[in-house]
N, C-alpha and C. Protein backbone atom coordinates (compact mmCIF):
# COMPACT_ATOMS: atom_id res chain seq x y z
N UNK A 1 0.84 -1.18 0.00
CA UNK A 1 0.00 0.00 0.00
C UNK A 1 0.88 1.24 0.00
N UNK A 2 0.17 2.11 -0.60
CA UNK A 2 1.34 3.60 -1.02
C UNK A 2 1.42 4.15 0.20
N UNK A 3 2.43 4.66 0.87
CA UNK A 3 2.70 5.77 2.03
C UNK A 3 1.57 6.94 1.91
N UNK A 4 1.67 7.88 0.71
CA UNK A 4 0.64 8.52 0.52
C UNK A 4 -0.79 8.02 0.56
N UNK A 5 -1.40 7.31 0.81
CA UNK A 5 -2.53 7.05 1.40
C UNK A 5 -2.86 7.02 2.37
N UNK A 6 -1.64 6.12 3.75
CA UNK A 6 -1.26 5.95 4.50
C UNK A 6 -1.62 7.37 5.21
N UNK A 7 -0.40 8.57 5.07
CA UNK A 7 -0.33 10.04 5.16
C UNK A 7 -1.66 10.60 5.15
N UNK A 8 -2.38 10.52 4.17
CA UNK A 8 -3.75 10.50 4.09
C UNK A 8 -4.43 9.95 5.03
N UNK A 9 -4.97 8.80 5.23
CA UNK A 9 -5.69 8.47 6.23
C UNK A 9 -5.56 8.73 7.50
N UNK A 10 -4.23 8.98 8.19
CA UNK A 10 -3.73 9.30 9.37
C UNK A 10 -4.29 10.86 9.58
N UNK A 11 -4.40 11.83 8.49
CA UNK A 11 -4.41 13.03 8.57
C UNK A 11 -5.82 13.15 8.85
N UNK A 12 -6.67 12.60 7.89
CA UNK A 12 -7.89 12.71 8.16
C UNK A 12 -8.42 12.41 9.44
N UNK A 13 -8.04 11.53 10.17
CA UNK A 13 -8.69 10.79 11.67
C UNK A 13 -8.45 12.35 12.48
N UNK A 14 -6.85 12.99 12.16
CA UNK A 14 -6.68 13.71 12.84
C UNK A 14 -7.63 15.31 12.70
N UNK A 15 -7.84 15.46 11.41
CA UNK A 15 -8.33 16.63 10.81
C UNK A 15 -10.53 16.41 10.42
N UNK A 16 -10.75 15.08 10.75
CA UNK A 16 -12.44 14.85 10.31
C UNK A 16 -12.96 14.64 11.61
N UNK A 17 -14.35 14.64 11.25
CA UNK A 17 -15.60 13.99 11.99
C UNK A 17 -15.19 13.00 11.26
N UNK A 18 -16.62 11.94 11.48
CA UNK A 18 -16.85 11.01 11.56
C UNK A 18 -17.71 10.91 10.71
N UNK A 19 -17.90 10.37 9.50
CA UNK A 19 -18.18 10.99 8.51
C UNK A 19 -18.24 9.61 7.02
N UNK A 20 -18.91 8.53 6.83
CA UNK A 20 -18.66 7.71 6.50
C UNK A 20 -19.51 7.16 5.03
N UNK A 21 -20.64 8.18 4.46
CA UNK A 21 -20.76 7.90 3.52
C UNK A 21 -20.37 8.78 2.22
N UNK A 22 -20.85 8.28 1.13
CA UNK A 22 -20.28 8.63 -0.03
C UNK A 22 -20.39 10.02 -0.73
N UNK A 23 -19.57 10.94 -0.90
CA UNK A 23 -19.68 12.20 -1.90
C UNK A 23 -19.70 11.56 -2.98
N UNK A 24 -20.35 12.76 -4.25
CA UNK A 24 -20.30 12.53 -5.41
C UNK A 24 -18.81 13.00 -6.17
N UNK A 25 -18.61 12.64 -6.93
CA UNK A 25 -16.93 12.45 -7.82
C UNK A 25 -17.23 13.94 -7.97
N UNK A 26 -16.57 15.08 -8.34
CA UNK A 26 -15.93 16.69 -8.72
C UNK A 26 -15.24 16.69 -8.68
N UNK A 27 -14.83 16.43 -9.88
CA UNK A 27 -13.93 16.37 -10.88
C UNK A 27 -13.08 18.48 -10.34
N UNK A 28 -11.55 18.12 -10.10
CA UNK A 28 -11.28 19.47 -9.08
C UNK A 28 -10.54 20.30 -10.68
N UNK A 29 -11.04 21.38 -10.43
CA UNK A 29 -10.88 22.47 -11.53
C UNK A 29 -10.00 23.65 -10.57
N UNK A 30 -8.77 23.98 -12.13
CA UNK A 30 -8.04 24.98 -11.78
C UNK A 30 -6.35 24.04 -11.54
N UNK A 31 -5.70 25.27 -11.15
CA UNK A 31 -4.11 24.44 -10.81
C UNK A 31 -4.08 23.90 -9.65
N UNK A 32 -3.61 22.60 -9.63
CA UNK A 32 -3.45 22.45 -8.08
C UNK A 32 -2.09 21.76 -7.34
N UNK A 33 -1.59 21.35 -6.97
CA UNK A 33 -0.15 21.02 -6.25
C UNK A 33 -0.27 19.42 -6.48
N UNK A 34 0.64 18.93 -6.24
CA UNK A 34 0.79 17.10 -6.48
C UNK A 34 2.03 16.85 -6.70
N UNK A 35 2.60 15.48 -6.09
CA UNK A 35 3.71 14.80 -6.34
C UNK A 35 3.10 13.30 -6.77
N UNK A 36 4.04 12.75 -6.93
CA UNK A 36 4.01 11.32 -7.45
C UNK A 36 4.93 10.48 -6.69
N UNK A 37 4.77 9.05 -6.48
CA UNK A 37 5.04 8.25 -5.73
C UNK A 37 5.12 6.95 -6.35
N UNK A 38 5.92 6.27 -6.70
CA UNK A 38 6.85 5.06 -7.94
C UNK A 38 6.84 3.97 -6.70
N UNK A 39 6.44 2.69 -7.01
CA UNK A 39 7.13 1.57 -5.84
C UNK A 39 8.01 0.69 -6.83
N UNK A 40 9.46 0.63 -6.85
CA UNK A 40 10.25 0.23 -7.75
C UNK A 40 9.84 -1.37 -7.19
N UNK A 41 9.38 -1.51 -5.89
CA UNK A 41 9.42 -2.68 -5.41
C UNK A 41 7.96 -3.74 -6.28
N UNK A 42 7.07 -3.13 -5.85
CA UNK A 42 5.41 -3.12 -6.51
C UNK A 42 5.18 -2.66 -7.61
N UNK A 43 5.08 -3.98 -9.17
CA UNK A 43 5.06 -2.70 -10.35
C UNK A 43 3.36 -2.97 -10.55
N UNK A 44 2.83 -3.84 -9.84
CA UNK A 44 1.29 -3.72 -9.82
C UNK A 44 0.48 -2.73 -9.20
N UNK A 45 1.19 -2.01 -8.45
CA UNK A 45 0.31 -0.74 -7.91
C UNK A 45 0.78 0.37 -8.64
N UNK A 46 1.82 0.50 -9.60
CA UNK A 46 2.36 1.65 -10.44
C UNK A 46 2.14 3.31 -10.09
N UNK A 47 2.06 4.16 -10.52
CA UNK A 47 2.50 5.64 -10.15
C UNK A 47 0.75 5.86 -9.23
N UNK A 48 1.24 6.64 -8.29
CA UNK A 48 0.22 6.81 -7.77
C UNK A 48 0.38 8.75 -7.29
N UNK A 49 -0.66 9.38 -7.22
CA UNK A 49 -0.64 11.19 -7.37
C UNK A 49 -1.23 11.61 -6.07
N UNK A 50 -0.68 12.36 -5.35
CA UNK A 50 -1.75 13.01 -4.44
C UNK A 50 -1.56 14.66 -4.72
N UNK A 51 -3.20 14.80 -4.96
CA UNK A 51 -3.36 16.64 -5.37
C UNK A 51 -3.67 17.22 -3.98
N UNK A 52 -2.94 18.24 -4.10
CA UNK A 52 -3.55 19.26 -2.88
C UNK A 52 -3.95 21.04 -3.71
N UNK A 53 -4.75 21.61 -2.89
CA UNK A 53 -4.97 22.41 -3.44
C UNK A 53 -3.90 23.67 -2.94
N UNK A 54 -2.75 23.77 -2.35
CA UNK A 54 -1.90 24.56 -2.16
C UNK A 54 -0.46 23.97 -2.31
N UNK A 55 0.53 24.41 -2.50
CA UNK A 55 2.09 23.94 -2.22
C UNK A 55 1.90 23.31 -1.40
N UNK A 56 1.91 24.84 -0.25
CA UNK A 56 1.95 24.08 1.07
C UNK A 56 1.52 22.83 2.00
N UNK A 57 0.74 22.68 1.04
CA UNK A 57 -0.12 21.63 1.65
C UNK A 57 0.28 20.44 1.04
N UNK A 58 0.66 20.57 -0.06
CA UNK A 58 1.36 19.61 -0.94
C UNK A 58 2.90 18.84 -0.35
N UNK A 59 3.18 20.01 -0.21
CA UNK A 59 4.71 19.70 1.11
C UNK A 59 4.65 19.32 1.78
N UNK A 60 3.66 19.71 2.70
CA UNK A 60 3.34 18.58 4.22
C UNK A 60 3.10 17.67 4.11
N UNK A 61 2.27 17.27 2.84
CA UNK A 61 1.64 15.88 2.63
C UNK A 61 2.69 14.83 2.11
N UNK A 62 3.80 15.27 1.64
CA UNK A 62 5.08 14.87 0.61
C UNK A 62 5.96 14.67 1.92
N UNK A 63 6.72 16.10 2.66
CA UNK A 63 7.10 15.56 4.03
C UNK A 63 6.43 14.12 4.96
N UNK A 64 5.36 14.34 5.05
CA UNK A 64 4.83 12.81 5.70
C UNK A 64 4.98 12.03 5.05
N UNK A 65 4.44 12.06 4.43
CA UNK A 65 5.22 10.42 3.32
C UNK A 65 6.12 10.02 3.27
N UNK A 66 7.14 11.07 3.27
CA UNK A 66 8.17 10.43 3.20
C UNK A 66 9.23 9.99 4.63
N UNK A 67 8.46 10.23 5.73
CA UNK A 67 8.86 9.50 7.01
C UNK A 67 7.72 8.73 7.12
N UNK A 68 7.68 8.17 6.56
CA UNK A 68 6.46 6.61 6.91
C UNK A 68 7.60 5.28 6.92
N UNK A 69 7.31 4.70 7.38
CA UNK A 69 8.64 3.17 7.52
C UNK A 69 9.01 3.16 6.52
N UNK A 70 8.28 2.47 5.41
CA UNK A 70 8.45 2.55 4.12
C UNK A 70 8.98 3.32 3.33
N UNK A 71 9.02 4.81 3.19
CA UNK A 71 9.04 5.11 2.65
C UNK A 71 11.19 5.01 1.46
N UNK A 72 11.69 3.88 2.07
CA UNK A 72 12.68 4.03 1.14
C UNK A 72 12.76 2.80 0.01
N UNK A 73 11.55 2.75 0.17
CA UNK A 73 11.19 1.24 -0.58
C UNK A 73 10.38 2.43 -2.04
N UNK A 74 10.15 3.32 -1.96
CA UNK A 74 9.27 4.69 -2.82
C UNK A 74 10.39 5.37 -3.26
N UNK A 75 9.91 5.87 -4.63
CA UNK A 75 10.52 6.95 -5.27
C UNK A 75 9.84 8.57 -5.21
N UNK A 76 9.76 9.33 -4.85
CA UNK A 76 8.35 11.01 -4.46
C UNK A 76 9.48 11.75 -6.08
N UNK A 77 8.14 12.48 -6.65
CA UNK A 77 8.95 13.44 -7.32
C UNK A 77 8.64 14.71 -6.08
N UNK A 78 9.16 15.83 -6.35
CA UNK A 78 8.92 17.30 -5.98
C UNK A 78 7.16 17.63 -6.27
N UNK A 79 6.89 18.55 -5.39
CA UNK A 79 5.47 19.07 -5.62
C UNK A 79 5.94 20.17 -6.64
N UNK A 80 4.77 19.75 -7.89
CA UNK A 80 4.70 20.01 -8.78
C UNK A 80 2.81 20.68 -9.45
N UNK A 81 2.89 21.89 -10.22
CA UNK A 81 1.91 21.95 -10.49
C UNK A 81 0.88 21.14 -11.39
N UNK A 82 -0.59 20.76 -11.30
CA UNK A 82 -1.13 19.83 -11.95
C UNK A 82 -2.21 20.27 -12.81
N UNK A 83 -3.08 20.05 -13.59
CA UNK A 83 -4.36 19.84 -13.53
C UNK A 83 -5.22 18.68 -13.80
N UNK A 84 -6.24 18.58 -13.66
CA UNK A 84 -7.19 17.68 -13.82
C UNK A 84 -8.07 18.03 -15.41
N UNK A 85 -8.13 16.75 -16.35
CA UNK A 85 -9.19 17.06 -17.20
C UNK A 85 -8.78 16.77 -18.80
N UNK A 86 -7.05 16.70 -18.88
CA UNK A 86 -6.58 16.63 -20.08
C UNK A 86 -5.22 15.89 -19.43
N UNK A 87 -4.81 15.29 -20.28
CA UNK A 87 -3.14 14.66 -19.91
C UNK A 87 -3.76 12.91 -19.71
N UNK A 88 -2.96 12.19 -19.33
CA UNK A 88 -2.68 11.14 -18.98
C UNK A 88 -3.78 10.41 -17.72
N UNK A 89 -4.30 9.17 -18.20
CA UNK A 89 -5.62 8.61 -17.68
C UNK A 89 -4.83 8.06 -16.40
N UNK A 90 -5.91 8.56 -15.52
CA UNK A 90 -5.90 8.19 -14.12
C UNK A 90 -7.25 7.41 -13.56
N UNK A 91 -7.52 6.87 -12.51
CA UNK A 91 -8.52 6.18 -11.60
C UNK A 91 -8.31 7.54 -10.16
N UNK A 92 -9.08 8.20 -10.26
CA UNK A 92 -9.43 9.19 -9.20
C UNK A 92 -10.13 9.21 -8.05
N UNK A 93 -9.92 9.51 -6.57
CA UNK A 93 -10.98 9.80 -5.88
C UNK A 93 -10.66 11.06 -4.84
N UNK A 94 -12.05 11.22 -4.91
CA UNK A 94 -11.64 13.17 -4.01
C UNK A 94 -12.24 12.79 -2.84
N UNK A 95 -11.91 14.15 -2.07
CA UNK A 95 -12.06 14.01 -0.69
C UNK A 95 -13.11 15.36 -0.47
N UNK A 96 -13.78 15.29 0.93
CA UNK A 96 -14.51 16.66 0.73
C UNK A 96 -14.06 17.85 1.00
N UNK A 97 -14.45 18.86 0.82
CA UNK A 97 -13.74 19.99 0.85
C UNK A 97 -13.11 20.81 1.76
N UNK A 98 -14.00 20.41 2.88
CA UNK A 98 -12.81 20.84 4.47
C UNK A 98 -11.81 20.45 4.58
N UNK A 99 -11.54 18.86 3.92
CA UNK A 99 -10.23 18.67 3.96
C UNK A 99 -8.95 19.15 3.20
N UNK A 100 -7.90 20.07 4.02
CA UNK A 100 -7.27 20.78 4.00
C UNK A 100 -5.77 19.80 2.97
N UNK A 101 -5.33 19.10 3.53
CA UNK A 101 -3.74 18.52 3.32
C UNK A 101 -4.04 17.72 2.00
N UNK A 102 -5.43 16.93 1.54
CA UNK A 102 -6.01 16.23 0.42
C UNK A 102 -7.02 16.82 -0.43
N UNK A 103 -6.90 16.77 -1.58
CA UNK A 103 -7.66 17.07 -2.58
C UNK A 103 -8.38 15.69 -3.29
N UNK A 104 -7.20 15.26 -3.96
CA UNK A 104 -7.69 13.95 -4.62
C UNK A 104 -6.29 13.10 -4.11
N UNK A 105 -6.71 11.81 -4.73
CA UNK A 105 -5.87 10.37 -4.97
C UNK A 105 -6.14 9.87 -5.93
N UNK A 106 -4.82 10.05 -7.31
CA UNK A 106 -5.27 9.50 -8.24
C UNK A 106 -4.21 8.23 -9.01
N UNK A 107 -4.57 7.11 -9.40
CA UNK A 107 -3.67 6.10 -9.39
C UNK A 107 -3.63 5.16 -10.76
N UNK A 108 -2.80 4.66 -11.37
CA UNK A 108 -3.16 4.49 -12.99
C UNK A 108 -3.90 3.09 -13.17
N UNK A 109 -3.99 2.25 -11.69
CA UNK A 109 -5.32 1.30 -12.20
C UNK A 109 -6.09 1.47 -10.97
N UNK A 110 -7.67 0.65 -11.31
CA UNK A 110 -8.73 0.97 -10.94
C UNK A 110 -8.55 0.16 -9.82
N UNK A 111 -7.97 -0.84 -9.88
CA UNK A 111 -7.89 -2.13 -8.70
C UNK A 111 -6.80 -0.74 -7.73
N UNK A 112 -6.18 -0.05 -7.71
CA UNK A 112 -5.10 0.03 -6.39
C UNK A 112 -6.01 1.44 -6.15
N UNK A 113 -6.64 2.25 -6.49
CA UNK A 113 -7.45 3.04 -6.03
C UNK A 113 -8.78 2.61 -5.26
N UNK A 114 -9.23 1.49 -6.03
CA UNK A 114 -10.21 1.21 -4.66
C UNK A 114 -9.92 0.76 -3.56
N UNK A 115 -8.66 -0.49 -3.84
CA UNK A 115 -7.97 -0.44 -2.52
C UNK A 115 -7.61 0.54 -1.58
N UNK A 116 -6.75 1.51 -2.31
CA UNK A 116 -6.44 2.86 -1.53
C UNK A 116 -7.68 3.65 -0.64
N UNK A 117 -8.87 3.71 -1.54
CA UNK A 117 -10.28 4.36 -1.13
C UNK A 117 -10.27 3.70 0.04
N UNK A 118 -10.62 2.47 0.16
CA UNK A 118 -11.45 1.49 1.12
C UNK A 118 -10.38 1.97 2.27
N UNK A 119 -9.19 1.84 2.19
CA UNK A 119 -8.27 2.04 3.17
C UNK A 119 -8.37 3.04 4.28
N UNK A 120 -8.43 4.75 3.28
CA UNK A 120 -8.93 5.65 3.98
C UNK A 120 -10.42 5.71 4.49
N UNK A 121 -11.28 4.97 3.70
CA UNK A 121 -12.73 5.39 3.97
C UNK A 121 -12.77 4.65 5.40
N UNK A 122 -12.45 3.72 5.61
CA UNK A 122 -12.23 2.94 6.73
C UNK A 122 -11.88 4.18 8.25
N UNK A 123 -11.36 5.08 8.07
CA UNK A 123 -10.89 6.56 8.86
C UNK A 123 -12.15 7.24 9.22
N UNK A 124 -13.15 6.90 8.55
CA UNK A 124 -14.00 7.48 9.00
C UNK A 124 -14.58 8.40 7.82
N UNK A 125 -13.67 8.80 6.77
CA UNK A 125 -13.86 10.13 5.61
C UNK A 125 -14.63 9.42 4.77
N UNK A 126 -15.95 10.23 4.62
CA UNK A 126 -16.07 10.27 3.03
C UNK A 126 -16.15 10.67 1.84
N UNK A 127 -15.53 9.90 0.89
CA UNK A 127 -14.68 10.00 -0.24
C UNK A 127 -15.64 9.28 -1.42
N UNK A 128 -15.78 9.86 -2.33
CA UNK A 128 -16.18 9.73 -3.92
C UNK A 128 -15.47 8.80 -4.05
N UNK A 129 -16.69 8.21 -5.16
CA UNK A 129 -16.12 7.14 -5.70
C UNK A 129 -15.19 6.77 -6.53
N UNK A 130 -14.03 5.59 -7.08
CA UNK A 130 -13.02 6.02 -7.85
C UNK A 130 -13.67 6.19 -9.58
N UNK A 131 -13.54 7.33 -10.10
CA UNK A 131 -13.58 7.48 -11.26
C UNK A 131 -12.45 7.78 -12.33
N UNK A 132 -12.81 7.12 -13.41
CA UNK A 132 -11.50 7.30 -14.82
C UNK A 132 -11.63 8.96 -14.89
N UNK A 133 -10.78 9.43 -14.98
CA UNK A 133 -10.27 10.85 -15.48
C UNK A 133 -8.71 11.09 -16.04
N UNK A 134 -7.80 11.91 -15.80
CA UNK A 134 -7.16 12.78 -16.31
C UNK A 134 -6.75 13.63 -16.34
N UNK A 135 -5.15 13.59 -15.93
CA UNK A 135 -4.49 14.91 -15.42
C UNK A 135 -2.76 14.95 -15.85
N UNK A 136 -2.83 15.99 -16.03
CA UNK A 136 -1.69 16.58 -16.23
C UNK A 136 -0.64 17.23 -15.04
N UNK A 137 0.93 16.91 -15.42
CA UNK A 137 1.73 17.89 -14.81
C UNK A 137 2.28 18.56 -15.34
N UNK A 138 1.91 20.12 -15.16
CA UNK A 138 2.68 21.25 -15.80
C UNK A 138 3.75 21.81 -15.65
């Protein structure tokens, strides 16, 4: 399982209610922050994205990840700007909008995003369902 999910779910317990059924998919419009996360180890779970809607927030979320046990078993690029809607097919799921450190989780198959979903939804958050979309890094 990716660290960045991990990072994710931990954040949320710390940052949600309790909160356990389903938003609808919104699709997130405009620029938004994201790194990427490679498991040279796992080539069945392949590149996996977490968007935030600030740097900053993007950094914190990239900092945690990358002190998770794991994390030297992972490759992180730099937070980088993104968008959603054109570029390269992803399996997506968003988070709701109070949440500050997460935007989306988006992952290039459908099987390691629902895994990922179920993981966090399990925290208590709820999170849209995973949908095919598309995003770019600029």
């Amino acid at each position: 399982m990716s660290k960045a999910f991990v990072v994710v779910a931990l954040a949320m317990v710390l940052f949600n209610g309790c909160a356990t059924a389903a938003i609808p998919y919104q699709q997130p419009v405009g620029l938004l922050w994201g790194y990427t996360e490679d498991s040279p180890v796992r080539s069945d779970i392949g590149r996996t994205v977490a968007a935030s809607k600030t740097k900053e927030q993007c950094e914190l979320s990239l900092d945690n990840a990358r002190k998770q046990p794991n994390a030297a078993n992972a490759r992180y690029s730099e937070c980088r700007q993104l968008a959603f809607g054109s570029g390269d097919a992803y399996w997506a799921f968003t988070f709701p909008p109070h949440i500050l450190i997460a935007t989306a989780v988006a992952t290039v198959n459908r099987q390691t995003c629902e895994r990922s979903r179920d993981v966090i939804a399990k925290s208590g958050v709820a999170l849209s369902p995973c949908t095919l979309t598309s995003l770019e890094f600029k």
